[in-house]
C-alpha atoms as a PDB file:
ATOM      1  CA  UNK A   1      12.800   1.595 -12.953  1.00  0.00           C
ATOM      2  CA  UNK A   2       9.485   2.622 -13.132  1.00  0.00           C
ATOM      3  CA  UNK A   3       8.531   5.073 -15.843  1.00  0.00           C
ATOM      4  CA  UNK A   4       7.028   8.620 -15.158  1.00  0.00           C
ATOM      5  CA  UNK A   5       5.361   9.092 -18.764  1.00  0.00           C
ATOM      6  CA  UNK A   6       1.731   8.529 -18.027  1.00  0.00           C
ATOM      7  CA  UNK A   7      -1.186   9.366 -20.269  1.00  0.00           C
ATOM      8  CA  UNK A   8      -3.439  10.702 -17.622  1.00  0.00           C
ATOM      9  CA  UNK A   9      -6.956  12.618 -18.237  1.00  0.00           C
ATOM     10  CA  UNK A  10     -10.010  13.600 -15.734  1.00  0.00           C
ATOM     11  CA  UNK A  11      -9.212  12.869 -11.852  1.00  0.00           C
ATOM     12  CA  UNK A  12      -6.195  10.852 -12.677  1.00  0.00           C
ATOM     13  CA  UNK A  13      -3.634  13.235 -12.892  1.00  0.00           C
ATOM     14  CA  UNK A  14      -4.894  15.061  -9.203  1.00  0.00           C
ATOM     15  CA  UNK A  15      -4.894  11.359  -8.154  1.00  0.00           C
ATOM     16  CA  UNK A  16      -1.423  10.922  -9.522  1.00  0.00           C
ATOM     17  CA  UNK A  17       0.226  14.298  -8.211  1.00  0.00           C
ATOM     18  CA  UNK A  18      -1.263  13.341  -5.122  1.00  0.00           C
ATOM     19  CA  UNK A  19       0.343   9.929  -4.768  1.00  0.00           C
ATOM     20  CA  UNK A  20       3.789  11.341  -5.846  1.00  0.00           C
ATOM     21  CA  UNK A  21       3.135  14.390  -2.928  1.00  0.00           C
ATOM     22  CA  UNK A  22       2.880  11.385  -0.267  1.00  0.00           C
ATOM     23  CA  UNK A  23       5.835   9.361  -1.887  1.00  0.00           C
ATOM     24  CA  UNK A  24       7.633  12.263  -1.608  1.00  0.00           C
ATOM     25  CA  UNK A  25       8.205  12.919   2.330  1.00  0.00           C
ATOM     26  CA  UNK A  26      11.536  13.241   2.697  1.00  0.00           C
ATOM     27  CA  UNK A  27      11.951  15.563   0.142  1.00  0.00           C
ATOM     28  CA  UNK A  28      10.754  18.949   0.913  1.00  0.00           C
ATOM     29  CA  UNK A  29      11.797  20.986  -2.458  1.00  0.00           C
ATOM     30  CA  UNK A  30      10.155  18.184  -4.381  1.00  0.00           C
ATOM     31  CA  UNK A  31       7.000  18.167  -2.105  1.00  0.00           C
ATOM     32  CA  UNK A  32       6.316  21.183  -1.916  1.00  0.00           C
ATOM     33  CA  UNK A  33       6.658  21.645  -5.894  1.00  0.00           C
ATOM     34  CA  UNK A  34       3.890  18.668  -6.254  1.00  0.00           C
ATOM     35  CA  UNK A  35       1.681  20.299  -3.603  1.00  0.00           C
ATOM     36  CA  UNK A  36       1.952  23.488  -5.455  1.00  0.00           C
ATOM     37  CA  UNK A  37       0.807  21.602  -8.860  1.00  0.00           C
ATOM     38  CA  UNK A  38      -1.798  19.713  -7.348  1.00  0.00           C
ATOM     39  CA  UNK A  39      -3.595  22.938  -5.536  1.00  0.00           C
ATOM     40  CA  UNK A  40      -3.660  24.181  -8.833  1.00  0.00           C
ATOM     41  CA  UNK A  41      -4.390  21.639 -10.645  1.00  0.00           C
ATOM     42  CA  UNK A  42      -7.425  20.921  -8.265  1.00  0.00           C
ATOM     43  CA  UNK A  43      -8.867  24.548  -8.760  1.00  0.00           C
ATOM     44  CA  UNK A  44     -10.637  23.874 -12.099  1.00  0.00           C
ATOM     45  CA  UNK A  45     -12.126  20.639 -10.937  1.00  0.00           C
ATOM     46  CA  UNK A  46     -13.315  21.905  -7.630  1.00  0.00           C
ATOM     47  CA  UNK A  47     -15.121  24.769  -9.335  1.00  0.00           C
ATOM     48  CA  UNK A  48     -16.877  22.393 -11.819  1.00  0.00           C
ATOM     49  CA  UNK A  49     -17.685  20.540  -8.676  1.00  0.00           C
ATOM     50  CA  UNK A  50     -18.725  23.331  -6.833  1.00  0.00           C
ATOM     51  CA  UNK A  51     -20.954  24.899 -10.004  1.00  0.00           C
ATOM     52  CA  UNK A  52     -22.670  21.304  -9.926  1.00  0.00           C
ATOM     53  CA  UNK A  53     -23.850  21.422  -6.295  1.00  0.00           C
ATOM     54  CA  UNK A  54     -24.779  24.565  -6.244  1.00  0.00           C
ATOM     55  CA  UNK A  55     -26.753  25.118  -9.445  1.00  0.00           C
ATOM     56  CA  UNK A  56     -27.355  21.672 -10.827  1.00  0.00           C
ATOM     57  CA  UNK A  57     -25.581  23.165 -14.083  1.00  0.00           C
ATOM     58  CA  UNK A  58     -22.688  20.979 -15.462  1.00  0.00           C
ATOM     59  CA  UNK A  59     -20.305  23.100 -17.347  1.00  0.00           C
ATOM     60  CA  UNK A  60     -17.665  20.964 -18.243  1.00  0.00           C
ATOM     61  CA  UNK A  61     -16.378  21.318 -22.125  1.00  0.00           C
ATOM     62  CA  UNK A  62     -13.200  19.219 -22.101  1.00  0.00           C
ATOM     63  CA  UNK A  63     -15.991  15.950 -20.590  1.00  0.00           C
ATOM     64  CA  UNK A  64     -13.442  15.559 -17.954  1.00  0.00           C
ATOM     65  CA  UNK A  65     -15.812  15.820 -14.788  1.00  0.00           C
ATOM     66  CA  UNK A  66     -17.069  12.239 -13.356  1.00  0.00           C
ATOM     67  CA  UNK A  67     -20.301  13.348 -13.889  1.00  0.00           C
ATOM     68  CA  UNK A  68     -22.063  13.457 -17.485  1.00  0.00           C
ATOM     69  CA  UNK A  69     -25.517  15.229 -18.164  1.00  0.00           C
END
């Protein structure tokens, strides 16, 4: 059995909801549920992403971008 209890920081846990999303195809209730967390999940690190192309500013207080000034 392979244990769900991950420590996972930064990109890894959008990288891990999206794994389970694609593992998950013939389950719509349970899909749909991790595409729901990982859209929001996502929305903090797009708009650090976003703020970084756009201005050059990094604005990141938790250091979890993959970027570091």
């Amino acid at each position: 059995m392979q244990s769900w209890w991950y420590v996972v920081h930064d990109a890894g846990l959008l990288n891990l909801l999206y794994k389970r999303h694609t593992e998950c195809a013939g389950n719509a209730s349970a899909r749909a549920l991790l595409g729901h967390l990982l859209a929001a999940s996502a929305q903090p690190y797009c708009a650090i992403l976003q703020q970084w192309m756009l201005t050059g500013r990094l604005d990141d207080p938790f250091l979890e971008f993959m970027v570091v000034e």
